[in-house]
N, C-alpha and C. Protein backbone atom coordinates (compact mmCIF):
# COMPACT_ATOMS: atom_id res chain seq x y z
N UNK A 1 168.05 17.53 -94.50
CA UNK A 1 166.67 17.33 -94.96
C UNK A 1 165.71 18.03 -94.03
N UNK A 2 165.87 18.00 -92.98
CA UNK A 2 165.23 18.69 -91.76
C UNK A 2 165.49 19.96 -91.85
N UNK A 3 166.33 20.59 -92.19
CA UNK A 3 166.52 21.72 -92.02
C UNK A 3 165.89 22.59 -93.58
N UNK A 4 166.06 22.17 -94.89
CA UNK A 4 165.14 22.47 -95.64
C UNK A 4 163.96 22.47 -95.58
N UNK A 5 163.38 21.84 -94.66
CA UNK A 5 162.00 21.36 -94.26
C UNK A 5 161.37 22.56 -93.58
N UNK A 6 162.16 23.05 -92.63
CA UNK A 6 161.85 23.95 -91.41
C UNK A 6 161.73 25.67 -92.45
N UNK A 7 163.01 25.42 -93.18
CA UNK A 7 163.01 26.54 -93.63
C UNK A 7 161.82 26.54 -94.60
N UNK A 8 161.41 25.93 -95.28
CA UNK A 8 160.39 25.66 -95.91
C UNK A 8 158.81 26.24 -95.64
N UNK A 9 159.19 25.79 -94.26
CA UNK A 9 157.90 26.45 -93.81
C UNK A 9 157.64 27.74 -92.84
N UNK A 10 159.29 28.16 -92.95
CA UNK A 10 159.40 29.45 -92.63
C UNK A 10 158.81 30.25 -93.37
N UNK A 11 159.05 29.97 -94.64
CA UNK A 11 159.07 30.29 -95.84
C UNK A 11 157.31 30.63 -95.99
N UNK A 12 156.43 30.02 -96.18
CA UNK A 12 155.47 29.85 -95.89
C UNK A 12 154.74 30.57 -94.62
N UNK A 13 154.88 30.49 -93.40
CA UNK A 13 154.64 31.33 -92.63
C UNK A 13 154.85 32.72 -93.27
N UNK A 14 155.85 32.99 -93.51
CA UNK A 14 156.40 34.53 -93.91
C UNK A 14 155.44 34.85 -94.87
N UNK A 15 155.11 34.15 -95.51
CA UNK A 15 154.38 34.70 -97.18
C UNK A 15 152.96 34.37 -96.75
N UNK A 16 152.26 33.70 -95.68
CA UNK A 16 150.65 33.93 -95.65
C UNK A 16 151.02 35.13 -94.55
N UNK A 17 151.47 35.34 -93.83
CA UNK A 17 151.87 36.32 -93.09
C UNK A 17 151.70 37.74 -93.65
N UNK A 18 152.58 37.65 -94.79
CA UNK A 18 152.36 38.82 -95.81
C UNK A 18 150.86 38.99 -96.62
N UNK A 19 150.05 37.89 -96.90
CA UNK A 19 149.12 37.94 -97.47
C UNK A 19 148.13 38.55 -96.08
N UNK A 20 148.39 38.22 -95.30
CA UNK A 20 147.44 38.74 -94.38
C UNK A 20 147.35 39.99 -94.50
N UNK A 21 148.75 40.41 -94.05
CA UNK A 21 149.19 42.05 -93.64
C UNK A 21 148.16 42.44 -95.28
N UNK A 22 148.72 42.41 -96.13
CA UNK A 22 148.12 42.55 -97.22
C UNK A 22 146.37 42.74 -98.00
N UNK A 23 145.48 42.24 -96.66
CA UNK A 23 144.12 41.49 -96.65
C UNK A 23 144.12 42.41 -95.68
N UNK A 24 144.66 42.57 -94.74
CA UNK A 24 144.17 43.64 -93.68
C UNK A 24 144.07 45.31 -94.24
N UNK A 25 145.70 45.70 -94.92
CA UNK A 25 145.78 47.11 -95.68
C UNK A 25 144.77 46.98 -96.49
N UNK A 26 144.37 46.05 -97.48
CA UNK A 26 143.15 46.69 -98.33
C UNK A 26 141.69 46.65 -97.55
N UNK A 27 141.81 45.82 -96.73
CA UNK A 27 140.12 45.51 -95.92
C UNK A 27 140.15 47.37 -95.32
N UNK A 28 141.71 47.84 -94.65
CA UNK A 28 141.49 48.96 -93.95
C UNK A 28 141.34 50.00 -95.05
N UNK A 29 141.89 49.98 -96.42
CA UNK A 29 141.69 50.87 -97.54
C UNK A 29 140.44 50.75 -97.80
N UNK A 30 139.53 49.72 -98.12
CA UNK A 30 138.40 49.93 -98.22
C UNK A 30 137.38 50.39 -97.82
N UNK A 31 137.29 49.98 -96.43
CA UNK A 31 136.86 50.72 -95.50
C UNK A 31 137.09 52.02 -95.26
N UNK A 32 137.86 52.95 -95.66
CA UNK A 32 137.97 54.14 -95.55
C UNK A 32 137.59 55.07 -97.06
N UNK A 33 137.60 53.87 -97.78
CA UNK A 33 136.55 54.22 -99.26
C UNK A 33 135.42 54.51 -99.09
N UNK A 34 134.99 53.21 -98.10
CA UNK A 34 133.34 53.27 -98.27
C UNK A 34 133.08 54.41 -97.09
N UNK A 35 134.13 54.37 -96.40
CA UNK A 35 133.40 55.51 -95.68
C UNK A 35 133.15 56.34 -96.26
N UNK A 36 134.55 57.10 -96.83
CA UNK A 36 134.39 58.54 -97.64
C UNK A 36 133.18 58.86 -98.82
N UNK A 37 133.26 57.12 -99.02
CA UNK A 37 131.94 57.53 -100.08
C UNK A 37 130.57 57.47 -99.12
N UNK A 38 130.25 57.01 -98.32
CA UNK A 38 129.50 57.17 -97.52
C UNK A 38 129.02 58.26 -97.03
N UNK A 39 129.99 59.06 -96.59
CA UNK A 39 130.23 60.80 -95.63
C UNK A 39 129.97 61.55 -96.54
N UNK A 40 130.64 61.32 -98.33
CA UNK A 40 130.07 62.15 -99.89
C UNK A 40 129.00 62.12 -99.56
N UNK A 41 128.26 60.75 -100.31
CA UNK A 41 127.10 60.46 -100.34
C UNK A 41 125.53 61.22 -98.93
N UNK A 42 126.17 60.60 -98.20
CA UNK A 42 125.34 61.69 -96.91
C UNK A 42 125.49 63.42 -96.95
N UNK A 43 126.72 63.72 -97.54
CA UNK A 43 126.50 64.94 -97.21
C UNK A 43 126.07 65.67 -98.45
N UNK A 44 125.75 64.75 -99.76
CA UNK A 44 125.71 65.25 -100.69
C UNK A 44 123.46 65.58 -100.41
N UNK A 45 123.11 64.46 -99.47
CA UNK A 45 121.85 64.13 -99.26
C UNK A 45 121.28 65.10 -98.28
N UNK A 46 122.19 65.69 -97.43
CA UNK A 46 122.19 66.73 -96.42
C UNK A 46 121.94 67.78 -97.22
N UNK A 47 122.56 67.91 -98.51
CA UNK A 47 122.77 69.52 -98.64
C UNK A 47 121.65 69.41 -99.56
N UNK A 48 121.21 68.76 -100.24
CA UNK A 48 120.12 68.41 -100.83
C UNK A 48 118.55 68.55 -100.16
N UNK A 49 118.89 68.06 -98.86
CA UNK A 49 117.50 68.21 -98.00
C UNK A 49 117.28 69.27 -97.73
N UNK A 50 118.45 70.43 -98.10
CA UNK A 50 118.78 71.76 -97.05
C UNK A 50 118.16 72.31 -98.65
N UNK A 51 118.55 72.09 -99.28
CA UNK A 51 118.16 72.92 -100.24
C UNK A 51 116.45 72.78 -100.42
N UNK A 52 116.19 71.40 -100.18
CA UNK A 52 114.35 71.35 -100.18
C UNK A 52 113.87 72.36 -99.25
N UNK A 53 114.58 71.57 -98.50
CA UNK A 53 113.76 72.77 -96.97
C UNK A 53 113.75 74.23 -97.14
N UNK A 54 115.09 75.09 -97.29
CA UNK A 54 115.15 76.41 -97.66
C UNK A 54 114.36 76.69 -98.77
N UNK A 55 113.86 76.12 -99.89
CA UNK A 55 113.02 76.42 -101.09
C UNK A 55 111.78 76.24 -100.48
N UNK A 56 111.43 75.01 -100.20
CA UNK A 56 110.03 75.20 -99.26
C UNK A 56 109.57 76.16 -98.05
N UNK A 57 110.73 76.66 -97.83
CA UNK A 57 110.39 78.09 -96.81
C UNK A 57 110.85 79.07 -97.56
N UNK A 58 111.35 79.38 -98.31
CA UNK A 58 111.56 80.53 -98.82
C UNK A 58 109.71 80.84 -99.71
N UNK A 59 109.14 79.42 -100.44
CA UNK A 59 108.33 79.29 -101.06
C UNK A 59 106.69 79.74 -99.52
N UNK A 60 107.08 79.23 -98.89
CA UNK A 60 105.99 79.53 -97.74
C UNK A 60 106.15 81.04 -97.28
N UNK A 61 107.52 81.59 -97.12
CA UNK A 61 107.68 83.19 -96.82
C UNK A 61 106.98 83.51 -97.98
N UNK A 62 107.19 83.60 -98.53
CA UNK A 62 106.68 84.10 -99.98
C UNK A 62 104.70 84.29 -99.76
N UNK A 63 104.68 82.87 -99.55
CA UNK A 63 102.89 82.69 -99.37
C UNK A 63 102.37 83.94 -98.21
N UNK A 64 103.54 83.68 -97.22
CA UNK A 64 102.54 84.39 -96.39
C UNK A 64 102.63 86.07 -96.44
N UNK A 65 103.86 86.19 -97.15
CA UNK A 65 104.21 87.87 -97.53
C UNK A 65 102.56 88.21 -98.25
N UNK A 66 102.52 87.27 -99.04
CA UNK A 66 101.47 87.34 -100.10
C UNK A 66 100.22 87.59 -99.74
N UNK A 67 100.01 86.69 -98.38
CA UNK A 67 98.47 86.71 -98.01
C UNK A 67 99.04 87.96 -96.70
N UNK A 68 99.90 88.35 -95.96
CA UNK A 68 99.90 89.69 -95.19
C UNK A 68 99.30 90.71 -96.32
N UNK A 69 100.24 91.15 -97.22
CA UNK A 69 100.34 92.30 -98.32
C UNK A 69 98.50 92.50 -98.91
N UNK A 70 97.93 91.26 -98.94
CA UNK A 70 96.35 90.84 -99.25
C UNK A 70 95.37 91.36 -98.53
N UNK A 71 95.95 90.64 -96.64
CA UNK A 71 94.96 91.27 -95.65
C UNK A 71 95.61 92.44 -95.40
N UNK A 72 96.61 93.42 -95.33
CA UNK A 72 96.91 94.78 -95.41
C UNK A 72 95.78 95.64 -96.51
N UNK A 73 96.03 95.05 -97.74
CA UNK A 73 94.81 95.22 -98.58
C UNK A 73 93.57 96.13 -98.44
N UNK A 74 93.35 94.19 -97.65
CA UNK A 74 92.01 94.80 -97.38
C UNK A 74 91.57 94.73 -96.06
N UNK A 75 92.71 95.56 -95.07
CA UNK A 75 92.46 96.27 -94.07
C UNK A 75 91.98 97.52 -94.38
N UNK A 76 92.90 97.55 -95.29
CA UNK A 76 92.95 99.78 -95.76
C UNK A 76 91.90 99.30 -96.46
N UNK A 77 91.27 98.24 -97.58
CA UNK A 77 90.21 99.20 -97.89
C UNK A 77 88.86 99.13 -96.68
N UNK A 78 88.98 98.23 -95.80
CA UNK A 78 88.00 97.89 -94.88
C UNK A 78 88.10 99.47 -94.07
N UNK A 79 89.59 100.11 -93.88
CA UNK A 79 89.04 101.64 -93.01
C UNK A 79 88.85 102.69 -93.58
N UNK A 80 89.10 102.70 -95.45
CA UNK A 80 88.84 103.34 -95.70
C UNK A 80 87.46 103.42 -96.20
N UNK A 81 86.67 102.44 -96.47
CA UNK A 81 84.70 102.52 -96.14
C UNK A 81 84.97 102.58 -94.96
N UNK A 82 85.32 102.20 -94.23
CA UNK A 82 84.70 102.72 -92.78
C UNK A 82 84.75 104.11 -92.89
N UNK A 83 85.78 104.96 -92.73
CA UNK A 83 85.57 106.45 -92.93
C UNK A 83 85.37 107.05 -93.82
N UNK A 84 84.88 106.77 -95.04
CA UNK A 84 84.16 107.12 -96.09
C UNK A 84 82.10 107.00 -95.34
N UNK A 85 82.32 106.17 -94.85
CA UNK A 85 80.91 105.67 -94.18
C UNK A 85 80.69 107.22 -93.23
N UNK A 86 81.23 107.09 -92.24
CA UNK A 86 81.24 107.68 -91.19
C UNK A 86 81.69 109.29 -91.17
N UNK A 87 82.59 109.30 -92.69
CA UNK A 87 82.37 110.93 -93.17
C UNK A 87 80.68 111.63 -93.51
N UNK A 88 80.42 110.19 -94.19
CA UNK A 88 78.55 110.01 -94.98
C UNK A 88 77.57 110.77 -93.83
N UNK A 89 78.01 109.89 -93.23
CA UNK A 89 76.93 110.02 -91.80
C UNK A 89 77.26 111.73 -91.02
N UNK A 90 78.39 111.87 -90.54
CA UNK A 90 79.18 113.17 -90.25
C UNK A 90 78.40 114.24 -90.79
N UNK A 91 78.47 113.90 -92.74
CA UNK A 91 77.93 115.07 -93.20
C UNK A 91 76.38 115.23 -93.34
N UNK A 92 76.31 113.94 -93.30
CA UNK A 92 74.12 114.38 -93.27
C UNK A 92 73.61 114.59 -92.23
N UNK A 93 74.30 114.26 -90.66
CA UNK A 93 74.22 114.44 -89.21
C UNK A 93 73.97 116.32 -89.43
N UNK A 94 75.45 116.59 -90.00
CA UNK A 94 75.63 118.26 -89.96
C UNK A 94 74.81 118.81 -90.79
N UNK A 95 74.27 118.62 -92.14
CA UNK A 95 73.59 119.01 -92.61
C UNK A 95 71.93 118.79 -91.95
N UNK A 96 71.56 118.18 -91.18
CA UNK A 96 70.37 118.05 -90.43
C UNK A 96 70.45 119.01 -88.91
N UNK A 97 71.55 118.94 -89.13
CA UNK A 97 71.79 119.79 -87.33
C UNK A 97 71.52 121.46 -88.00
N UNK A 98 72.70 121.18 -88.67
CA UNK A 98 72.08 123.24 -89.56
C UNK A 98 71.11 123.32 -90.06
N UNK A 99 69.93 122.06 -90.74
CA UNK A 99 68.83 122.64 -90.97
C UNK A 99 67.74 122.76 -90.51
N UNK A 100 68.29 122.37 -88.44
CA UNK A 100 67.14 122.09 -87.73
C UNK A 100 67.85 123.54 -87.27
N UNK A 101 68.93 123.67 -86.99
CA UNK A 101 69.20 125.13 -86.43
C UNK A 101 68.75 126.59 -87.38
N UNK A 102 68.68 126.18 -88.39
CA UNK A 102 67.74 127.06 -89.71
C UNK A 102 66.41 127.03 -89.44
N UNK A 103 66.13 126.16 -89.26
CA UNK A 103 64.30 126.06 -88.94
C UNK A 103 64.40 126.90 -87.36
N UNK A 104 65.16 126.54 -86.68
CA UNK A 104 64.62 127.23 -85.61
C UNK A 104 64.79 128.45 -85.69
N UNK A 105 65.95 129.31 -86.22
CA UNK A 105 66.10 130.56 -86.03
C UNK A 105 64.74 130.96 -87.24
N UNK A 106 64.42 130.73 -88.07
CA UNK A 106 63.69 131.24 -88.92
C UNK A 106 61.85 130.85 -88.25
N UNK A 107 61.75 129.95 -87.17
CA UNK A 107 60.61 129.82 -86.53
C UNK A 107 60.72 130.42 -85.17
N UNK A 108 61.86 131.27 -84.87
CA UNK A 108 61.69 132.00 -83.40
C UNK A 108 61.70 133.11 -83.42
N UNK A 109 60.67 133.45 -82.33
CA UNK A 109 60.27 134.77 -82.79
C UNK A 109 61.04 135.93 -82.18
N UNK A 110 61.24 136.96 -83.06
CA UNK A 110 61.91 137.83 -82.10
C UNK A 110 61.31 138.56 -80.64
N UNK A 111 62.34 139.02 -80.17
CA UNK A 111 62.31 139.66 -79.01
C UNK A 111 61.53 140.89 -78.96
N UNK A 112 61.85 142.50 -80.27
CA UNK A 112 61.60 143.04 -80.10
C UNK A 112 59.85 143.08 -81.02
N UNK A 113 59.19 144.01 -81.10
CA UNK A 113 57.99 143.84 -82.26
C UNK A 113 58.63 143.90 -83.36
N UNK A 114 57.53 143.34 -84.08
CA UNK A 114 58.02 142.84 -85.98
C UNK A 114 57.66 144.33 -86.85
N UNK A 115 56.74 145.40 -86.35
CA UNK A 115 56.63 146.33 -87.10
C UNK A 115 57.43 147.57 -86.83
N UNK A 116 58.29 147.41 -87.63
CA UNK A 116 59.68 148.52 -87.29
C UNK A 116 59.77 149.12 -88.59
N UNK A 117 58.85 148.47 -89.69
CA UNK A 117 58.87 149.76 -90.49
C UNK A 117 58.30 150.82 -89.87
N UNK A 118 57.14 150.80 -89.45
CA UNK A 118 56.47 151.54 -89.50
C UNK A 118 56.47 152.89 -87.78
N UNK A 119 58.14 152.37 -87.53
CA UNK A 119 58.35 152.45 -86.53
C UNK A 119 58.54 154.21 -86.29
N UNK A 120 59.26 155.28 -87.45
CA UNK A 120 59.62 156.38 -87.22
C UNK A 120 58.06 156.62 -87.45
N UNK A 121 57.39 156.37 -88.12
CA UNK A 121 55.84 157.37 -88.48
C UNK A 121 55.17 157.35 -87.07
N UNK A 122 55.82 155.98 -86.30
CA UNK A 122 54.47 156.19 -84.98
C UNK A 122 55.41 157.35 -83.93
N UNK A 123 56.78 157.06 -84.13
CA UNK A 123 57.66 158.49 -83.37
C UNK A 123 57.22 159.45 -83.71
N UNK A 124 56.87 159.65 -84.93
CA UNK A 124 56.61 161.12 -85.65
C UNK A 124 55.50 161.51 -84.43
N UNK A 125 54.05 160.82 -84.48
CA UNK A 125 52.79 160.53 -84.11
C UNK A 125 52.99 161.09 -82.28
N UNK A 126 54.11 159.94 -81.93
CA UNK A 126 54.02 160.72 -80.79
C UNK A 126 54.73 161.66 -80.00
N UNK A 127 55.88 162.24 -80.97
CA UNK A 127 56.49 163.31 -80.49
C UNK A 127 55.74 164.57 -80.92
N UNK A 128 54.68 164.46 -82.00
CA UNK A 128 53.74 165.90 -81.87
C UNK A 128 52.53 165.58 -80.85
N UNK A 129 52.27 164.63 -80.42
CA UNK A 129 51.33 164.48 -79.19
C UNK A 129 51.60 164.78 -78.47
N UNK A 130 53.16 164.26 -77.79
CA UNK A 130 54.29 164.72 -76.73
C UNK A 130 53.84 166.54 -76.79
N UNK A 131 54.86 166.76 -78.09
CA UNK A 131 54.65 168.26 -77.70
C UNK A 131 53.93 169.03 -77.45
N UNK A 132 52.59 168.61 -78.33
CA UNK A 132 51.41 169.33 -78.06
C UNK A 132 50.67 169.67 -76.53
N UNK A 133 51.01 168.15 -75.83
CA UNK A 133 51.16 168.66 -74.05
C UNK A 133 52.10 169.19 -73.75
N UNK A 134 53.27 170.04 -74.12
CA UNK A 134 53.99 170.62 -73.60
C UNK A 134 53.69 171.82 -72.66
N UNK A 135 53.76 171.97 -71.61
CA UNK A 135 53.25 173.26 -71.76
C UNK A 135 54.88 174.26 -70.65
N UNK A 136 54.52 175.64 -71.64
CA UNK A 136 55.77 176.16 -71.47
C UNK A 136 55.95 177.78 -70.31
N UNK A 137 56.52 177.65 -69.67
CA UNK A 137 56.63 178.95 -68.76
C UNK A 137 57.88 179.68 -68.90
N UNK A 138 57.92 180.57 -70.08
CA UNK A 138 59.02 181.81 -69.50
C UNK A 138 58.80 182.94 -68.59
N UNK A 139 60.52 182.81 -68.21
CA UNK A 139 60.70 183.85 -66.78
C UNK A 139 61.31 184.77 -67.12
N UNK A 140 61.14 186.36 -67.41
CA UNK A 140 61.69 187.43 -68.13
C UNK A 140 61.84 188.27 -67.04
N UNK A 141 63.12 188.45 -66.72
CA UNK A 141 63.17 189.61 -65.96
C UNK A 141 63.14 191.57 -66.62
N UNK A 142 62.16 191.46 -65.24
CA UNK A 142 61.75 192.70 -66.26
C UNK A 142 62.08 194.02 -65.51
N UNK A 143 63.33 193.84 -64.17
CA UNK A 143 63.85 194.85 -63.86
C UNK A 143 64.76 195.34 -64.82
N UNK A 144 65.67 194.20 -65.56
CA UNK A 144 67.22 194.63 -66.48
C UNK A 144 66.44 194.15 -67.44
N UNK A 145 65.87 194.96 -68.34
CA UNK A 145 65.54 194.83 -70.05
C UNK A 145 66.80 194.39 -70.79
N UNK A 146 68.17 194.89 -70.29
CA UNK A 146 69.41 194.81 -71.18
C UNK A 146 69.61 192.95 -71.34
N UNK A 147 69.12 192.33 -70.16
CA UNK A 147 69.09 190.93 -70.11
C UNK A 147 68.36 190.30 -69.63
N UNK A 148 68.12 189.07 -70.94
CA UNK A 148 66.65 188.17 -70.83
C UNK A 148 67.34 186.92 -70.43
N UNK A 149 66.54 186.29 -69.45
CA UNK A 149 66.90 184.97 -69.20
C UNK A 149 67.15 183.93 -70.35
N UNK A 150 67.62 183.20 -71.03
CA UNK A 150 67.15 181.94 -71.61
C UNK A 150 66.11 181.22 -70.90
N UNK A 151 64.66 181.04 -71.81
CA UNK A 151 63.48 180.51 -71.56
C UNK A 151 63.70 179.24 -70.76
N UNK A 152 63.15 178.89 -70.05
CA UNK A 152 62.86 177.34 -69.57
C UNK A 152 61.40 176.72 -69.53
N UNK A 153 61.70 175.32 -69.63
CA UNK A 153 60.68 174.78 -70.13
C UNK A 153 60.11 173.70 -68.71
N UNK A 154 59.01 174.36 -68.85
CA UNK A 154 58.29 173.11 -67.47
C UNK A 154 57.85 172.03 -68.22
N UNK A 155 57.85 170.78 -68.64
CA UNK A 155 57.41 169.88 -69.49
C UNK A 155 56.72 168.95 -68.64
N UNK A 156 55.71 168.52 -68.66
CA UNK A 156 55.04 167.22 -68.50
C UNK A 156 54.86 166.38 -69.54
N UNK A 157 55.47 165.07 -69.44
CA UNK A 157 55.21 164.50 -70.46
C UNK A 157 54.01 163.14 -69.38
N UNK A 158 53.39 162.99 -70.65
CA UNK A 158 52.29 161.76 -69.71
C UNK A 158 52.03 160.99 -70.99
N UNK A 159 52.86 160.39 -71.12
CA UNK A 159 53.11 159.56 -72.56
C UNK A 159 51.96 158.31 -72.01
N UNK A 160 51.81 157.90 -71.11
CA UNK A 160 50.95 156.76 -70.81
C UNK A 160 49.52 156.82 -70.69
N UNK A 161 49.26 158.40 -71.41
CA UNK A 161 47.71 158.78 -71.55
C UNK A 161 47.50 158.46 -73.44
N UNK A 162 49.12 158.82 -73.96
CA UNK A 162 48.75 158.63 -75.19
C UNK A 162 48.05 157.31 -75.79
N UNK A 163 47.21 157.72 -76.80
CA UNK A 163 46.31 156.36 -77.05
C UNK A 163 47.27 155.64 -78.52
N UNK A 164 47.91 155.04 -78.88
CA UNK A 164 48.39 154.20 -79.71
C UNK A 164 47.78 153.33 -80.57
N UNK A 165 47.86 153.15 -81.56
CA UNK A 165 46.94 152.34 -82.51
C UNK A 165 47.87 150.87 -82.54
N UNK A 166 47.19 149.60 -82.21
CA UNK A 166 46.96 148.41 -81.99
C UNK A 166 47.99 147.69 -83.26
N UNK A 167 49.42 147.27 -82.21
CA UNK A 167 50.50 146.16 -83.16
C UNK A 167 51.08 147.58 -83.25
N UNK A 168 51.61 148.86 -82.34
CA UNK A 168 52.20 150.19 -82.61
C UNK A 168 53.23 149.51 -81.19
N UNK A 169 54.55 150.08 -81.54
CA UNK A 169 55.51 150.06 -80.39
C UNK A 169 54.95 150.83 -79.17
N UNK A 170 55.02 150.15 -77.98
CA UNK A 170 54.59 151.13 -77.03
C UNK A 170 56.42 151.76 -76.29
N UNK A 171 55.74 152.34 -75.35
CA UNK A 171 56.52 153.01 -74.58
C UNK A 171 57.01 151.97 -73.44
N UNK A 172 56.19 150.89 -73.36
CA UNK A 172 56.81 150.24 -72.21
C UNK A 172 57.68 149.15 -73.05
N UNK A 173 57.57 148.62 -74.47
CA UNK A 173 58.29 147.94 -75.61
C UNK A 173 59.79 148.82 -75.21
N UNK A 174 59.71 149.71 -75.86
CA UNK A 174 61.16 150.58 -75.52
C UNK A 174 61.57 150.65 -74.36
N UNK A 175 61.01 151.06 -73.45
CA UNK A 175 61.71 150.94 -71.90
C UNK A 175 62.49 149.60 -71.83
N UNK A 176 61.62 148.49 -72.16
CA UNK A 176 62.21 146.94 -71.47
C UNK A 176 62.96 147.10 -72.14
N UNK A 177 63.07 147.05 -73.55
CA UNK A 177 63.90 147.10 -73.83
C UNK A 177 65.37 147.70 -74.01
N UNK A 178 65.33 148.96 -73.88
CA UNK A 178 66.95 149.78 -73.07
C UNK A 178 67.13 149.45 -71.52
N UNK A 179 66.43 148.45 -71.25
CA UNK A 179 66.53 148.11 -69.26
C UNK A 179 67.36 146.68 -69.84
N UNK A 180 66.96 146.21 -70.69
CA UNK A 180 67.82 144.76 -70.61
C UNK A 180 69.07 144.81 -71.13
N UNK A 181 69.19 146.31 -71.68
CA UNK A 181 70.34 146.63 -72.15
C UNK A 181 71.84 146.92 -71.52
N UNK A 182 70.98 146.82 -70.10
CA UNK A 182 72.12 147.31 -68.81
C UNK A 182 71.53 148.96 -68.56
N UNK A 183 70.86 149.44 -68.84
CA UNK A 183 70.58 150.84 -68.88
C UNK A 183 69.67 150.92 -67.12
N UNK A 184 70.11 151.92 -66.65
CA UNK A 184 69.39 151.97 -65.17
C UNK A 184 67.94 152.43 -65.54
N UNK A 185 66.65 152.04 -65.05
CA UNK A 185 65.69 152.39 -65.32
C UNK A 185 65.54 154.21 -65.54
N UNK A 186 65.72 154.73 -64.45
CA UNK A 186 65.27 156.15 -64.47
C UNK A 186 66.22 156.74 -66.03
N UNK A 187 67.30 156.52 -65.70
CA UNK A 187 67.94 156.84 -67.27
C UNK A 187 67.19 156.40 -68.39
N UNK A 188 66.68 155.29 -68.56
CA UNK A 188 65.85 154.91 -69.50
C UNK A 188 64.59 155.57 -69.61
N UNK A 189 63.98 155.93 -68.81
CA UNK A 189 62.25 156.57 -68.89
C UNK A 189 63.04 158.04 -69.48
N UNK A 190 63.70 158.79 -68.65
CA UNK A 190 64.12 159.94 -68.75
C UNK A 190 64.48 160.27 -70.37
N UNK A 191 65.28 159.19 -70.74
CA UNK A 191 65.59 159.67 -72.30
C UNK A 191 64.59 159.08 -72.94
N UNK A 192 63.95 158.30 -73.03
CA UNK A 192 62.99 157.74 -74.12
C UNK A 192 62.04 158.86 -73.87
N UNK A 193 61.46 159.58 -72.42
CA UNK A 193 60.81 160.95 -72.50
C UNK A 193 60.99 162.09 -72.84
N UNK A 194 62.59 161.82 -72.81
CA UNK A 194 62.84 163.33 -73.76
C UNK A 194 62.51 163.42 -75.18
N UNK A 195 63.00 161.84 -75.83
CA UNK A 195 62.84 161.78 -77.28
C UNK A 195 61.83 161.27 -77.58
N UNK A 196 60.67 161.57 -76.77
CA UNK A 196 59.37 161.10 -77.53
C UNK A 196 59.51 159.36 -77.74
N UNK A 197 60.24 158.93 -77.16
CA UNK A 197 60.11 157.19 -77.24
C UNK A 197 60.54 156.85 -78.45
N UNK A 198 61.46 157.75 -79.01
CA UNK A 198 62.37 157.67 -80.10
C UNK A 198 63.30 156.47 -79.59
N UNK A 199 63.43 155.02 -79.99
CA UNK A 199 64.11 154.23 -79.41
C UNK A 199 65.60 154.33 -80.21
N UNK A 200 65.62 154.63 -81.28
CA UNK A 200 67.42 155.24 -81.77
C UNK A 200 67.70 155.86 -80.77
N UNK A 201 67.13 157.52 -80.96
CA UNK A 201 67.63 158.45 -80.16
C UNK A 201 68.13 158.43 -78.94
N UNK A 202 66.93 157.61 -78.19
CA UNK A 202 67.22 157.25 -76.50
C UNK A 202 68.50 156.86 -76.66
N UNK A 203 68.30 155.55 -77.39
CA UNK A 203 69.78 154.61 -77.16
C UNK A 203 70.91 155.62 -77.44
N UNK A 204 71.12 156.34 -78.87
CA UNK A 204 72.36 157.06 -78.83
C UNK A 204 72.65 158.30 -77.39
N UNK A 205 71.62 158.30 -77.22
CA UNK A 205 72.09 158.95 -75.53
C UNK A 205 72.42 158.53 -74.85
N UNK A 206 71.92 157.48 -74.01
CA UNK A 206 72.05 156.49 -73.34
C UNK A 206 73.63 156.30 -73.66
N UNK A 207 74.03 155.75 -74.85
CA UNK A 207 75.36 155.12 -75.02
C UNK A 207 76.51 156.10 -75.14
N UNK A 208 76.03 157.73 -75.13
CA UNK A 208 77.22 159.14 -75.03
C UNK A 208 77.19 158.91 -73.64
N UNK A 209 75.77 158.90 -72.64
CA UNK A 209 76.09 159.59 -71.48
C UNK A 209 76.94 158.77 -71.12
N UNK A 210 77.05 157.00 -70.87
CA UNK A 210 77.35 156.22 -70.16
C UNK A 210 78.59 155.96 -70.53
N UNK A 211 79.35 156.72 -72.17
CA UNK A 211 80.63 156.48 -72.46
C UNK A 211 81.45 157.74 -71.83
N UNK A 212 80.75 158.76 -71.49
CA UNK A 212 81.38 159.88 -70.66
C UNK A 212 81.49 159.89 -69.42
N UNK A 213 80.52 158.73 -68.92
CA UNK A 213 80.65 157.96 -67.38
C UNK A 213 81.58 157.06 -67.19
């Protein structure tokens, strides 16, 4: 009787024993359910947040591409009035500079006298005045009749007695002027006296002798 008894509750031990083991494997199965659904669940919430976030920055790159590409815009058009401006100004600056440099050349007066038409008639005037004081001495030898000297000419010229009619080039007009030319004075009196104060003539002398010098 005792010994059915014992076994009895061997019996018993053994089988809540098993219910345990049994209560423990599913408590530990479950628990590794809820985890996994847990670790799903989170990472399903992770990739979800990742996806907000990357759309909300992809959506903000976007904004600010938008507002760069805007103020690029209207940088270029901000330099291009600026140098549209400043071409403006450039060209009415230059057009005032050439038409003050127009006014001046057309309000300055020249150097030499203004009546140069009438410039060969007063040469004419005084190369027959010139000549008319010429006065001339030939030397003929008159031992050898077979040969005559070539004549020579004693010339005085006194061009500074001639009287000139008023706004007429003078003689001292031409001098200064072939002296500022680089021309040595005496060269200058000398040819403007030969040519009657012919101021071409002088000069084309002037500019043979000094190119053969």
């Amino acid at each position: 009787m005792g010994d059915r008894k014992s076994a009895y509750q061997v019996n018993l031990l053994v089988e809540a024993e098993k219910r345990a083991k049994q209560k423990i494997d599913y408590a530990e199965a479950r628990r590794k359910q809820l985890l996994n659904r847990a670790h799903k669940e989170a990472s399903e919430e992770i990739a979800q947040h990742q996806k907000e976030c990357s759309t909300k920055l992809d959506s903000k790159r976007d904004a600010i591409k938008a507002d760069l590409k805007e103020d690029q815009c209207d940088i270029n058009k901000a330099v291009k009035n600026a140098l549209s401006t400043m071409n403006k100004n450039v060209e009415k600056r230059r057009n005032k500079v050439i038409k003050m440099l127009m006014d001046a050349v057309i309000e300055m007066k020249p150097q030499m006298p203004e009546n140069w038409i009438i410039r060969h008639a007063i040469d004419e005037k005084i190369r027959e005045t010139v000549e008319a004081r010429k006065k001339y001495t030939f030397e003929v030898e008159i031992d050898d009749l077979s040969t005559v000297s070539e004549p020579t000419f004693d010339v005085e010229y006194d061009v500074s007695s001639i009287t000139l009619l008023e706004g007429e080039i003078t003689f001292e007009d031409n001098f200064n002027h072939l002296k500022s030319l680089g021309y040595a004075e005496e060269d200058v009196r000398e040819e403007l006296l030969r040519c009657g104060n012919n101021l071409d003539a002088a000069y084309y002398n002037l500019r043979e002798k000094y190119a053969r010098d």
